[in-house]
C-alpha atoms as a PDB file:
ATOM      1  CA  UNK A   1       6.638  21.081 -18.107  1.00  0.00           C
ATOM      2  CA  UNK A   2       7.253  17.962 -20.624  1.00  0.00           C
ATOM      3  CA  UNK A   3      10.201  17.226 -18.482  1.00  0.00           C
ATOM      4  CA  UNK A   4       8.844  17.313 -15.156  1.00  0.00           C
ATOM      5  CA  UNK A   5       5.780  15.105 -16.652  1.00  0.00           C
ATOM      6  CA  UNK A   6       8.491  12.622 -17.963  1.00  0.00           C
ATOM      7  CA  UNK A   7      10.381  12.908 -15.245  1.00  0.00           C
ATOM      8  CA  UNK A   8       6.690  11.498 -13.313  1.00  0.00           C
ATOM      9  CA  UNK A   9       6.241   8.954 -15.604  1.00  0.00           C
ATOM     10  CA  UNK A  10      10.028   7.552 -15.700  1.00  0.00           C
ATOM     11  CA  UNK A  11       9.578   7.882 -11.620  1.00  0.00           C
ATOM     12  CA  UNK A  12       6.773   5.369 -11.535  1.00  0.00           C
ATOM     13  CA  UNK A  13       7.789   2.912 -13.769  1.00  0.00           C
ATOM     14  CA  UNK A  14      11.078   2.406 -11.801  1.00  0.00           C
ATOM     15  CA  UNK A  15       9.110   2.843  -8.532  1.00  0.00           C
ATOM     16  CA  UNK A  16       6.848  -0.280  -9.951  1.00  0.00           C
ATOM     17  CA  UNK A  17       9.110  -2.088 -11.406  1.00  0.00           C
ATOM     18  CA  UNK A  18      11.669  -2.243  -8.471  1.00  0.00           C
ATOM     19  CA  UNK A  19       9.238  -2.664  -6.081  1.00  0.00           C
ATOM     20  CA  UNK A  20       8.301  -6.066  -8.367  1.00  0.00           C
ATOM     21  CA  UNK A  21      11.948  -7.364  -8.329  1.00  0.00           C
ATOM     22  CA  UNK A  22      12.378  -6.634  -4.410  1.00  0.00           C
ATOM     23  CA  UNK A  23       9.340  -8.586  -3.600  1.00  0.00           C
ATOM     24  CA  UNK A  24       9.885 -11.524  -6.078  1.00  0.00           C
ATOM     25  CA  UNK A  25      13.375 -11.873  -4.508  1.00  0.00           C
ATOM     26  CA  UNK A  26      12.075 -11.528  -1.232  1.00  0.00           C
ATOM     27  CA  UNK A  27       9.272 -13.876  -1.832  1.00  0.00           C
ATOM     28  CA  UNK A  28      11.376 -16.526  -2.375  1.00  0.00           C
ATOM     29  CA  UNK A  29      13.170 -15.933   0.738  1.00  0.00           C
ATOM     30  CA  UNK A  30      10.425 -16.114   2.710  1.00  0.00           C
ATOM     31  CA  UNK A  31       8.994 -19.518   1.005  1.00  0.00           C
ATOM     32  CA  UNK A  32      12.589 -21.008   1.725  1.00  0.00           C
ATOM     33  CA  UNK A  33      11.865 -19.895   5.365  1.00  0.00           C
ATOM     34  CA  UNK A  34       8.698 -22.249   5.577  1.00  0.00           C
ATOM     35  CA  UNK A  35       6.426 -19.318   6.941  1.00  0.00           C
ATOM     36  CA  UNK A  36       2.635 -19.537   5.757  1.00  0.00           C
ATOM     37  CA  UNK A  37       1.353 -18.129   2.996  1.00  0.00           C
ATOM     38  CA  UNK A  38      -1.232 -15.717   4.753  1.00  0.00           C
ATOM     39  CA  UNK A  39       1.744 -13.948   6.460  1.00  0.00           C
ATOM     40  CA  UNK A  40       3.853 -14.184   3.055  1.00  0.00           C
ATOM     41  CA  UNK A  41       1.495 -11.813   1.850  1.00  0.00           C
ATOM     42  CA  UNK A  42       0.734  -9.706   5.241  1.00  0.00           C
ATOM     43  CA  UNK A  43       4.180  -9.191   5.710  1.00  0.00           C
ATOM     44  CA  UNK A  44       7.302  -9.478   2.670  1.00  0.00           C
ATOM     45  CA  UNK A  45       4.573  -9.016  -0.133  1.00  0.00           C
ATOM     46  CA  UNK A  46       2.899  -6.115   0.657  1.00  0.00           C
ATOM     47  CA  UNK A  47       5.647  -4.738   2.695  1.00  0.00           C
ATOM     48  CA  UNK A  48       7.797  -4.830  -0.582  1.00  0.00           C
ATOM     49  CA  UNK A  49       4.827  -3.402  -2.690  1.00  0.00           C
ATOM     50  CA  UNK A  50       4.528  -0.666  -0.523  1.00  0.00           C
ATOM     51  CA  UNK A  51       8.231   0.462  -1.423  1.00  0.00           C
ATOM     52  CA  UNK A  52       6.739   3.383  -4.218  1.00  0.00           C
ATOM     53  CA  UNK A  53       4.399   4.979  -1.082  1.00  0.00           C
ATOM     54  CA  UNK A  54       7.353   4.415   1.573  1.00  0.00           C
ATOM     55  CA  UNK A  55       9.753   5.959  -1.060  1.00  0.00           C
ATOM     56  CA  UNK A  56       6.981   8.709  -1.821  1.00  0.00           C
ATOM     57  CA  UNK A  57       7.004   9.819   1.867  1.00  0.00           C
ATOM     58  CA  UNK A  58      10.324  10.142   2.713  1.00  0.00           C
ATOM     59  CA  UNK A  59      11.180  11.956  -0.279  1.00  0.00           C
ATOM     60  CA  UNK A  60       7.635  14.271   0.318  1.00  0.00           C
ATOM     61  CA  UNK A  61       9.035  14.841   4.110  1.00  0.00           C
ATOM     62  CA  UNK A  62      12.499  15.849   2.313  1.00  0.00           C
ATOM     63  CA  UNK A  63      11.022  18.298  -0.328  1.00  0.00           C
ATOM     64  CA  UNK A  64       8.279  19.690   1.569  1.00  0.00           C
ATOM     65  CA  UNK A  65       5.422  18.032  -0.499  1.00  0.00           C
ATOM     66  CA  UNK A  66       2.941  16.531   2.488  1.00  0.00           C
ATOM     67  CA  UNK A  67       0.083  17.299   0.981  1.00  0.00           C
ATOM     68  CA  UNK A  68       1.397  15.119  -2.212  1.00  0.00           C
ATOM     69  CA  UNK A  69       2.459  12.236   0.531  1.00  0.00           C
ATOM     70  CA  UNK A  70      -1.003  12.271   2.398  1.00  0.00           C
ATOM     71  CA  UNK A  71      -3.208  11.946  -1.206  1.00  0.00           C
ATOM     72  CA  UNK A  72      -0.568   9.572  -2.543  1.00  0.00           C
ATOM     73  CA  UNK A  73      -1.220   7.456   0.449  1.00  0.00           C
ATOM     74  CA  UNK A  74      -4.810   7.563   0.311  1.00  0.00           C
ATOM     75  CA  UNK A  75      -5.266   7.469  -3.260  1.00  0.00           C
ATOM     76  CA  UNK A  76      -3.207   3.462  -3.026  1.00  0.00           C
ATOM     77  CA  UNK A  77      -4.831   2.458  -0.241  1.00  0.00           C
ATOM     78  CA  UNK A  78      -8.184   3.269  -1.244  1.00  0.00           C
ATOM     79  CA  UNK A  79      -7.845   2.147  -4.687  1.00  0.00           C
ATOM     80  CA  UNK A  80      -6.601  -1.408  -3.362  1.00  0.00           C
ATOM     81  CA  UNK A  81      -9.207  -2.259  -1.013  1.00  0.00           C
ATOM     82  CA  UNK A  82     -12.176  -1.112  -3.438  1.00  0.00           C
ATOM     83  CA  UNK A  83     -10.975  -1.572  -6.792  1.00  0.00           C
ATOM     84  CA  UNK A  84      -7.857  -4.716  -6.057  1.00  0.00           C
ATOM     85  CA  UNK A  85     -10.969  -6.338  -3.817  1.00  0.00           C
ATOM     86  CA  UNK A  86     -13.287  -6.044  -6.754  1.00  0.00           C
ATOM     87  CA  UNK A  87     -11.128  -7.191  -9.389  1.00  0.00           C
ATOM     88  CA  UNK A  88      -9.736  -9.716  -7.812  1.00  0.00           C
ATOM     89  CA  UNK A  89     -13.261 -11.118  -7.129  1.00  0.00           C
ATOM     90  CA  UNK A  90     -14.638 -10.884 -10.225  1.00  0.00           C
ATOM     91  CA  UNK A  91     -11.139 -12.300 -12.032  1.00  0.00           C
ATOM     92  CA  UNK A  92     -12.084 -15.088  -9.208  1.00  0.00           C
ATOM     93  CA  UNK A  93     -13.177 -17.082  -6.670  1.00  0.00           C
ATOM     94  CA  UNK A  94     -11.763 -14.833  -3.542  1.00  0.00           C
ATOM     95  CA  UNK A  95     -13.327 -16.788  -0.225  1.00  0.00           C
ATOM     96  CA  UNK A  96     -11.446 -15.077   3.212  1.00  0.00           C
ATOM     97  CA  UNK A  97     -11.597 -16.602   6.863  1.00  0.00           C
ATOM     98  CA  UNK A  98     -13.429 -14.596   9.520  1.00  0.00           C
ATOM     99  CA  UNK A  99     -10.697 -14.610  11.707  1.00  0.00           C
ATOM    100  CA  UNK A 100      -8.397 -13.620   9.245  1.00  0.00           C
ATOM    101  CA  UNK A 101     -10.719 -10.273   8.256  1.00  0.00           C
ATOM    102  CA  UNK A 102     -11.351  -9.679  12.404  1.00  0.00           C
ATOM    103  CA  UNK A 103      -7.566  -9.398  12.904  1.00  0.00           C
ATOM    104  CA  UNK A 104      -6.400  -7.777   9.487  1.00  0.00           C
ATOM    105  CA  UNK A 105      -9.168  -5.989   9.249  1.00  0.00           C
ATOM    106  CA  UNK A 106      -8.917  -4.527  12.420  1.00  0.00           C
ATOM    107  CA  UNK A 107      -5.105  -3.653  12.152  1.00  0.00           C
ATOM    108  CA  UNK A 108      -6.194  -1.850   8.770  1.00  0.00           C
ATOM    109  CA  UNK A 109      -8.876   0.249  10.859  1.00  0.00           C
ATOM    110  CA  UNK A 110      -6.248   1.282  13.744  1.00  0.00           C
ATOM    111  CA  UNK A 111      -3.960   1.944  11.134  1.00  0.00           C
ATOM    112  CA  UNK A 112      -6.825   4.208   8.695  1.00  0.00           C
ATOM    113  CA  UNK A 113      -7.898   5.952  12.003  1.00  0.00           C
ATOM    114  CA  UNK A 114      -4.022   6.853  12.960  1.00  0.00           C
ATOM    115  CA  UNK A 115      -3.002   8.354   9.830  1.00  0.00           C
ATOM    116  CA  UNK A 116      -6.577  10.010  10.365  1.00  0.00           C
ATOM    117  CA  UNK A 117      -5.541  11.435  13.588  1.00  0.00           C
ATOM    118  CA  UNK A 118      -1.949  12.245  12.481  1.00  0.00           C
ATOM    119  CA  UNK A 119      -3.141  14.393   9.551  1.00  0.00           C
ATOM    120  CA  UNK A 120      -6.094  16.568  11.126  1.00  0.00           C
ATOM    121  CA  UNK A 121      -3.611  19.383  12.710  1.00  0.00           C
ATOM    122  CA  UNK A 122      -1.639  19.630   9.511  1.00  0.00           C
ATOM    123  CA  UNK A 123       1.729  18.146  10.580  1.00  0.00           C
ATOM    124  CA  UNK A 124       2.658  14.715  11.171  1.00  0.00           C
ATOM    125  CA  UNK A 125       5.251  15.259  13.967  1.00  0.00           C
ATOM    126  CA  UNK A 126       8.567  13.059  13.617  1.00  0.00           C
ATOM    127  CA  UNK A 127       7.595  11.860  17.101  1.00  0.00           C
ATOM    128  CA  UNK A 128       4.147  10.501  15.672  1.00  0.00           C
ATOM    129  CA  UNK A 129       6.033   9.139  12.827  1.00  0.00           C
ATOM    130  CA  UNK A 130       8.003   7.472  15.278  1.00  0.00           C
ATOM    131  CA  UNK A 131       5.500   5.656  17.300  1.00  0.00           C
ATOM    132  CA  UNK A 132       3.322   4.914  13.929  1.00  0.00           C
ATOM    133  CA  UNK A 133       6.413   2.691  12.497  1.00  0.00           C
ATOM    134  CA  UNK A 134       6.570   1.738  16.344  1.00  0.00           C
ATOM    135  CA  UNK A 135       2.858   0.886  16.110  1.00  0.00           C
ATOM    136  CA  UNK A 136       3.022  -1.352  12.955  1.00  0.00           C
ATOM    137  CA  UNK A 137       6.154  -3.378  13.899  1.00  0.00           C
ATOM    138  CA  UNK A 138       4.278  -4.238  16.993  1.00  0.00           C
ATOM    139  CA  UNK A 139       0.826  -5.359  14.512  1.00  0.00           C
ATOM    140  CA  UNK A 140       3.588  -7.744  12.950  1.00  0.00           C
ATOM    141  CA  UNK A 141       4.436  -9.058  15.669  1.00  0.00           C
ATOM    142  CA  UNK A 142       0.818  -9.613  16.934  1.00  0.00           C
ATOM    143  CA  UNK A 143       0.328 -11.470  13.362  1.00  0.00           C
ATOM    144  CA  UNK A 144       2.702 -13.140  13.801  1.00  0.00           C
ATOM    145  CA  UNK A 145       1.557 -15.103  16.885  1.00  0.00           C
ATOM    146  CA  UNK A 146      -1.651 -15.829  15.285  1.00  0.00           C
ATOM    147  CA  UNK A 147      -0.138 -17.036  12.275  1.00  0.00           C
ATOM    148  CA  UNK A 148      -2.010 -19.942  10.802  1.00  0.00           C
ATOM    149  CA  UNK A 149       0.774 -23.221  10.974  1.00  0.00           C
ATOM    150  CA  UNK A 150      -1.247 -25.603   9.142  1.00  0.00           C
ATOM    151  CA  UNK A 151      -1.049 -23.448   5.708  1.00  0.00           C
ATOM    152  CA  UNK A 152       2.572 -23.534   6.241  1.00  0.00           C
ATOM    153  CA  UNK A 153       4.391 -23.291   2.281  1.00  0.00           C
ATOM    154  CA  UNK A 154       6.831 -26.337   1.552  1.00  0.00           C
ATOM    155  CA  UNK A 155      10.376 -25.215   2.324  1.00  0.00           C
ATOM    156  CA  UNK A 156      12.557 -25.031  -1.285  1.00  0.00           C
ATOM    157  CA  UNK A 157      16.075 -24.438  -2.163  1.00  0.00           C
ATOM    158  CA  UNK A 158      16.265 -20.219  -2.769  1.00  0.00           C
ATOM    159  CA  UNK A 159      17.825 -19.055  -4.908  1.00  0.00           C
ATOM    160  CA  UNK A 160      19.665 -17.210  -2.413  1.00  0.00           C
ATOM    161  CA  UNK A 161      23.338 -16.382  -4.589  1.00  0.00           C
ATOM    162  CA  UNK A 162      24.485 -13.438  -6.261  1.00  0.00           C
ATOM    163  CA  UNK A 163      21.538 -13.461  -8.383  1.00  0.00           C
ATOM    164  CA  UNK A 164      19.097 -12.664  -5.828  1.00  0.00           C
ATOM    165  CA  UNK A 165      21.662 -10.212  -3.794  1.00  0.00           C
ATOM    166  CA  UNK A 166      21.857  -8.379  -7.281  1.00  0.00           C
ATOM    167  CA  UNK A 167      18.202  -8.607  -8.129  1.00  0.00           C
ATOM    168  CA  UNK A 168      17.337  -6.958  -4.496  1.00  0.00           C
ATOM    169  CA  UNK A 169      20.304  -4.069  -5.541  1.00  0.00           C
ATOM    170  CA  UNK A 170      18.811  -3.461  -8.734  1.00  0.00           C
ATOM    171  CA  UNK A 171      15.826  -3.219  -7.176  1.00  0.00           C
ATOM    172  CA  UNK A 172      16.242  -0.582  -4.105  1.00  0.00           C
ATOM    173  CA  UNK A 173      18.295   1.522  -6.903  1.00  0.00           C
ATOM    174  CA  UNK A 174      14.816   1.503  -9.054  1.00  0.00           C
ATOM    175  CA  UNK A 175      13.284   2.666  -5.698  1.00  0.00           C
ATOM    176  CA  UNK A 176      15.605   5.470  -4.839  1.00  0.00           C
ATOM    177  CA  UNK A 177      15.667   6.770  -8.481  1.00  0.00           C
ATOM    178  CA  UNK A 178      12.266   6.091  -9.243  1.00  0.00           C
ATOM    179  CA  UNK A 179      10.684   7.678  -5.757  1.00  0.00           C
ATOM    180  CA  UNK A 180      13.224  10.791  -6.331  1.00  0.00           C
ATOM    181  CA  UNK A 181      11.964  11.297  -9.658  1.00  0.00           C
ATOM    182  CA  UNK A 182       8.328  10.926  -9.030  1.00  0.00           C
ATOM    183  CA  UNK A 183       7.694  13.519  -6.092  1.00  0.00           C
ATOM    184  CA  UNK A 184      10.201  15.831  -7.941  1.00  0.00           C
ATOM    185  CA  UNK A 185       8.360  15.933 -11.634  1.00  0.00           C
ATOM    186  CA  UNK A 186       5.025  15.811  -9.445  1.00  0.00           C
ATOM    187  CA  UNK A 187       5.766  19.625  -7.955  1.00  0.00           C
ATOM    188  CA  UNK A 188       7.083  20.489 -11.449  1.00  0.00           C
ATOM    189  CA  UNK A 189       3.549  19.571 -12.657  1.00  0.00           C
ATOM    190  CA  UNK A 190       1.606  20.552 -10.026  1.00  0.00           C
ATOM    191  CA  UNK A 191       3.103  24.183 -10.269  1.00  0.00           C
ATOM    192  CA  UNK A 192       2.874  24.201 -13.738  1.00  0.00           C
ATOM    193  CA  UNK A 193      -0.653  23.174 -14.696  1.00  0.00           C
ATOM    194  CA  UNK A 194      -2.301  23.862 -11.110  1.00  0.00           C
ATOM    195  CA  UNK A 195      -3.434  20.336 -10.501  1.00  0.00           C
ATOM    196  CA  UNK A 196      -4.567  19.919  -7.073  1.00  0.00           C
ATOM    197  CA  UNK A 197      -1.793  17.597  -4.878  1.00  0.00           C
ATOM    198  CA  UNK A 198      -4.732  16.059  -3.808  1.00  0.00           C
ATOM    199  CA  UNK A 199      -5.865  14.852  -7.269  1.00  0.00           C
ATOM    200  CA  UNK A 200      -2.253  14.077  -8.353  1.00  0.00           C
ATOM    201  CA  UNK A 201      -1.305  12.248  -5.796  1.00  0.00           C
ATOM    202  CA  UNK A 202      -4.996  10.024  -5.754  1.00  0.00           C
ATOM    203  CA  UNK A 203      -3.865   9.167  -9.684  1.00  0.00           C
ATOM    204  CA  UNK A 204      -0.118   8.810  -8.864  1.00  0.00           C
ATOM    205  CA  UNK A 205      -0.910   6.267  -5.599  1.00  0.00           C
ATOM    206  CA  UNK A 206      -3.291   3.978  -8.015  1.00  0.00           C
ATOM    207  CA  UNK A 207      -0.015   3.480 -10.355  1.00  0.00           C
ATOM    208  CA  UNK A 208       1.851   2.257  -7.653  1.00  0.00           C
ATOM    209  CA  UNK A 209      -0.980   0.358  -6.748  1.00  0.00           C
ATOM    210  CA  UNK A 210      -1.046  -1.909 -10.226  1.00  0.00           C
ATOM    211  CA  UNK A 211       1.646  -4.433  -8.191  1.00  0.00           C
ATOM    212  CA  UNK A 212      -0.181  -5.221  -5.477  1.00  0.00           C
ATOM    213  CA  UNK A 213      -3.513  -5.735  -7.725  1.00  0.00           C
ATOM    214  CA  UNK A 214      -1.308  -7.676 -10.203  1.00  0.00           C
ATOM    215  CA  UNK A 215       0.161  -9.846  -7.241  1.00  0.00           C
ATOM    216  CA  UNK A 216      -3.462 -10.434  -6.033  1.00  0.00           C
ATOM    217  CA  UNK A 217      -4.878 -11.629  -9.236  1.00  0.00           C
ATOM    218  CA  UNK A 218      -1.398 -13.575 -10.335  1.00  0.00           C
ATOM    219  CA  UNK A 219      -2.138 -15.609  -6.204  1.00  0.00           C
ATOM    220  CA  UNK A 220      -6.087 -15.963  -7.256  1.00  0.00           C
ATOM    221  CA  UNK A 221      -5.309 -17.531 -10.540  1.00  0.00           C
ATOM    222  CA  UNK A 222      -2.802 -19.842  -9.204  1.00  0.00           C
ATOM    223  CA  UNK A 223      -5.226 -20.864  -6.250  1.00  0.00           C
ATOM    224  CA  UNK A 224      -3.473 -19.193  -3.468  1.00  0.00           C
ATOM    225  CA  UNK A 225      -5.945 -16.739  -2.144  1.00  0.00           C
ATOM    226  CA  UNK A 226      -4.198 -16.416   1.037  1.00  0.00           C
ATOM    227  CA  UNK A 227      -1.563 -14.529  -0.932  1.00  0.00           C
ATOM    228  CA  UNK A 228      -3.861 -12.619  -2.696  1.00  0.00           C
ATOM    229  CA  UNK A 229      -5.984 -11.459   0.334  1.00  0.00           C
ATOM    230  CA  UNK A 230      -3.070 -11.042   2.609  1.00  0.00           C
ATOM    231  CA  UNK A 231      -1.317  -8.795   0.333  1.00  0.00           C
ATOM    232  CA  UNK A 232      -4.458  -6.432  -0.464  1.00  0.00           C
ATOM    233  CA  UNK A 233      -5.308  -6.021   3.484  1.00  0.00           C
ATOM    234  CA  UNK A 234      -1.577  -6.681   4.304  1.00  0.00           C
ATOM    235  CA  UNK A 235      -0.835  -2.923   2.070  1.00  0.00           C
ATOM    236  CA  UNK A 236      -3.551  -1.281   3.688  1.00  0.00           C
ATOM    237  CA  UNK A 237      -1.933  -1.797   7.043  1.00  0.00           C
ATOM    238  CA  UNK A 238       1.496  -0.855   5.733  1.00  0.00           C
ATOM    239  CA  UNK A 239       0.634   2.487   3.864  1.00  0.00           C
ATOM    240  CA  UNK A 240      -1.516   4.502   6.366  1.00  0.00           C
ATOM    241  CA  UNK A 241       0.892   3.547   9.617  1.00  0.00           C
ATOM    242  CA  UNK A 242       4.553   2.422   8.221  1.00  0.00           C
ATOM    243  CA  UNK A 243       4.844   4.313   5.136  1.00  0.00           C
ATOM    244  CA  UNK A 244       3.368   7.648   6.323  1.00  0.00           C
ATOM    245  CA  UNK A 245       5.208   6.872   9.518  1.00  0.00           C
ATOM    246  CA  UNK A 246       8.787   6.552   8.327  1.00  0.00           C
ATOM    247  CA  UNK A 247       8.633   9.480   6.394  1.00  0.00           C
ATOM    248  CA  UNK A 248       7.375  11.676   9.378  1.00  0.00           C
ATOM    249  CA  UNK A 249      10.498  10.501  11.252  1.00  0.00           C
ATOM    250  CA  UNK A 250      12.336  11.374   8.770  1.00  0.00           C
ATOM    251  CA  UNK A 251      12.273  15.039   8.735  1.00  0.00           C
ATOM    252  CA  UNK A 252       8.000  15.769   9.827  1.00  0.00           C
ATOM    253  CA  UNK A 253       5.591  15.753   7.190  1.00  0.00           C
ATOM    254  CA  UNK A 254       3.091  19.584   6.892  1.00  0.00           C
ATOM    255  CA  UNK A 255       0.594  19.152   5.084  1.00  0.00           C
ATOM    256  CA  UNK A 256      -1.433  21.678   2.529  1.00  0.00           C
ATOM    257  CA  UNK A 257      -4.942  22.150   2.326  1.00  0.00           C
ATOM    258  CA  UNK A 258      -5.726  19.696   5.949  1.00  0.00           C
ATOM    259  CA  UNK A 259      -9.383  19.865   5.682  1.00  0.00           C
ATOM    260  CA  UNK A 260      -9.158  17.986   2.477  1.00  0.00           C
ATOM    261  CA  UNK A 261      -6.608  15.295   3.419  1.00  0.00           C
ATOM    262  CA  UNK A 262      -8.826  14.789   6.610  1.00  0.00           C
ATOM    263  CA  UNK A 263     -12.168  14.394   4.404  1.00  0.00           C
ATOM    264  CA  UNK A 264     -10.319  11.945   1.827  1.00  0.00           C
ATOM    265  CA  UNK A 265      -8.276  10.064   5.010  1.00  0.00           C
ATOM    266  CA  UNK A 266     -11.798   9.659   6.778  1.00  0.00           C
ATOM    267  CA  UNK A 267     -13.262   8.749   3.028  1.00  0.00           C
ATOM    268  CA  UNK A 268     -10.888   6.230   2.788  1.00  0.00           C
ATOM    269  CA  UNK A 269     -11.721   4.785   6.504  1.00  0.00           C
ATOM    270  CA  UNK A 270     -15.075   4.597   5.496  1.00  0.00           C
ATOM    271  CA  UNK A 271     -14.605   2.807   2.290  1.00  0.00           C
ATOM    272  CA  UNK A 272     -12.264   0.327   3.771  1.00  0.00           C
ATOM    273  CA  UNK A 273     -15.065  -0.769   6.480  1.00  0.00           C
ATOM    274  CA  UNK A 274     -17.696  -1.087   4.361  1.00  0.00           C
ATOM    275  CA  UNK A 275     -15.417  -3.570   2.149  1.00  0.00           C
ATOM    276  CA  UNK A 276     -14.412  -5.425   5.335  1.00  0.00           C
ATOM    277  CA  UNK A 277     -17.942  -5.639   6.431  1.00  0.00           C
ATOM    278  CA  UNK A 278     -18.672  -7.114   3.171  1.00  0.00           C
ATOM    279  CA  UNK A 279     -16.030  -9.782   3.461  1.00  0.00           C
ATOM    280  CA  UNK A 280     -16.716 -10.849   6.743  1.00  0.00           C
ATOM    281  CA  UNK A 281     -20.847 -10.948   6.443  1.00  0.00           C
ATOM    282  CA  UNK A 282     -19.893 -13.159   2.715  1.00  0.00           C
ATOM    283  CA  UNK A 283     -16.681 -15.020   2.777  1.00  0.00           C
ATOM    284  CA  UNK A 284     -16.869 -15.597  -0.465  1.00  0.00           C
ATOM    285  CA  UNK A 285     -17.132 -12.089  -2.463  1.00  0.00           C
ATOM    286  CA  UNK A 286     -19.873 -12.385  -5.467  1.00  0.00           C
ATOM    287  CA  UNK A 287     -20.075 -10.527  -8.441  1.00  0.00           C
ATOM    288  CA  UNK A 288     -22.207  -7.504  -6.461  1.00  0.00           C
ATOM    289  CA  UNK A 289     -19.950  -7.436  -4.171  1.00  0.00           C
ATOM    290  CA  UNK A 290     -17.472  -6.855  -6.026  1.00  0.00           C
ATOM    291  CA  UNK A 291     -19.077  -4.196  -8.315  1.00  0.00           C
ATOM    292  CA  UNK A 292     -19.949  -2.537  -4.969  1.00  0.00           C
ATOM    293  CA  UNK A 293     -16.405  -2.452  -4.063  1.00  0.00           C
ATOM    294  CA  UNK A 294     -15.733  -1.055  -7.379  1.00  0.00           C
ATOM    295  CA  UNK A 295     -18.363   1.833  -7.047  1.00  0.00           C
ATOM    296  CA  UNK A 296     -16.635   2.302  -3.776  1.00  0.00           C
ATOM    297  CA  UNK A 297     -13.869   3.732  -5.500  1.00  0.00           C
ATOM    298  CA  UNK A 298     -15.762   6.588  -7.529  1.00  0.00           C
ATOM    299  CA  UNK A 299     -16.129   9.339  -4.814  1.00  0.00           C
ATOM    300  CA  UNK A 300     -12.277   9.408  -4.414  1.00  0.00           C
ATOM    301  CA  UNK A 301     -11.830  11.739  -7.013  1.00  0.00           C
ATOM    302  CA  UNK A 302     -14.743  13.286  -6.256  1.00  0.00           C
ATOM    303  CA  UNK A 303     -13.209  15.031  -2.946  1.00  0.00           C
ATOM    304  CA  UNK A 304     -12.208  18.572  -2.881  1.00  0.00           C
END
């Protein structure tokens, strides 16, 4: 039992902090690269803070844990656009464009209603997996033809040397480790105390959450809110379609109990547009706002 729980905890905190390292390197890639900041966050940031869930599925599809991948999911994506908006407001001034919520916002809907679909028969084929990874590389795309020009970063000298080749290795390894670790001491647990996979994973999935809220504030405080915004609705695409998606192709993803990952999937749907209808009808989030998004967040662990 104490070894499976450490095994959790060690699991996280390399999932976290490799995911960190991974993005900072690839951050500065992307910066050298002269793309916008918007997309910076849409695409490298929250693509490289999504390693934990990414890692988290394809190690659930490998060990038969689905219903741990599904809450896992739900429980980070959830917890980002409720509690990560609401913080981040509050911490902030956090103003978004309307045409930046219509088109993210609507790629994190399709993405929230997929998964949805996906995981109401109780198995995530490898050919859905398939054509959800399918689905978001052709939402990147898409954003990427609407990318806004005018916020384009200054181009810098990387560093682009051994240090950041090494940085990215050190990195993946804390992935692998840390995302073999985590699902592994997670069963041990799970069988051990009888915790619920759905309540594990919901408390596991806002751990590996902390970067992207971390990332988001870091942005606010240094006035780039396109970062910051980008990165919260830029994860929310990512974790429902790609992450859930790649692990599905891996080796197909069943999934226990499928009445309650459907409830806290459609939960989580739910949430997420009544967040996005807040930022589109304000702009700029105020302090009820925000403490609405936070509320938002209650009734995840809530679900049975």
């Amino acid at each position: 039992m104490l070894f499976d729980f450490g095994a959790l905890v060690v699991g996280l905190v390399l999932l976290v902090y490799g995911s960190n390292r991974i993005v900072a390197s690839a951050t500065s890639l992307a910066r050298h690269a002269g793309v916008s900041t918007f997309f910076i966050g849409v695409t490298v940031v929250a693509v490289g803070s999504s390693i934990p869930e990414i890692a988290t599925s394809v190690y659930g599809a490998a060990y038969d844990t689905g219903g741990f991948v599904v809450s896992h999911i739900v429980g980070s994506a959830t917890s980002q656009i409720t509690l990560g908006i609401g913080v981040v407001a509050l911490a902030g001034t956090l103003t978004v464009p309307r045409e930046k919520t219509r088109l993210y916002g609507a790629g994190m809907v399709l993405a929230m209603a997929a998964m949805l679909l996906a995981v109401r028969s109780g198995v995530v084929t490898r050919l859905e997996g398939v054509l959800m990874a399918a689905g978001y590389a052709a939402f990147l795309a898409v954003g990427y033809e609407h990318d806004d020009y005018q916020s384009m970063v200054e181009r810098h000298t990387a560093d682009r040397g051994t240090r950041t080749v090494a940085w990215l290795v050190v990195g993946l390894s804390m992935v692998v480790a840390g995302g073999h670790l985590l699902v592994t001491g997670a069963r041990g647990v799970a069988v051990a105390v009888g915790v619920p996979w759905y309540l594990l994973g919901v408390v596991t999935g806002l751990g590996t959450t902390a970067p992207e809220i971390a990332i988001a504030l870091l942005a606010v405080r240094r006035s780039e809110e396109s970062v910051a915004v980008g990165t919260l609705l830029g994860s929310n695409i990512t974790d429902p379609l790609f992450s859930l998606g790649v692990g599905a192709a891996v080796d197909g993803i069943v999934v226990e109990q499928p009445d309650t990952a459907v409830v806290s999937t459609a939960y989580m749907l739910a949430a997420s547009v009544a967040v996005l209808a807040v930022l589109y009808r304000q702009r700029t989030v105020r302090w009820r706002d925000a403490t609405l998004c936070l509320l938002l967040y209650v009734p995840t662990f809530l679900i049975r």
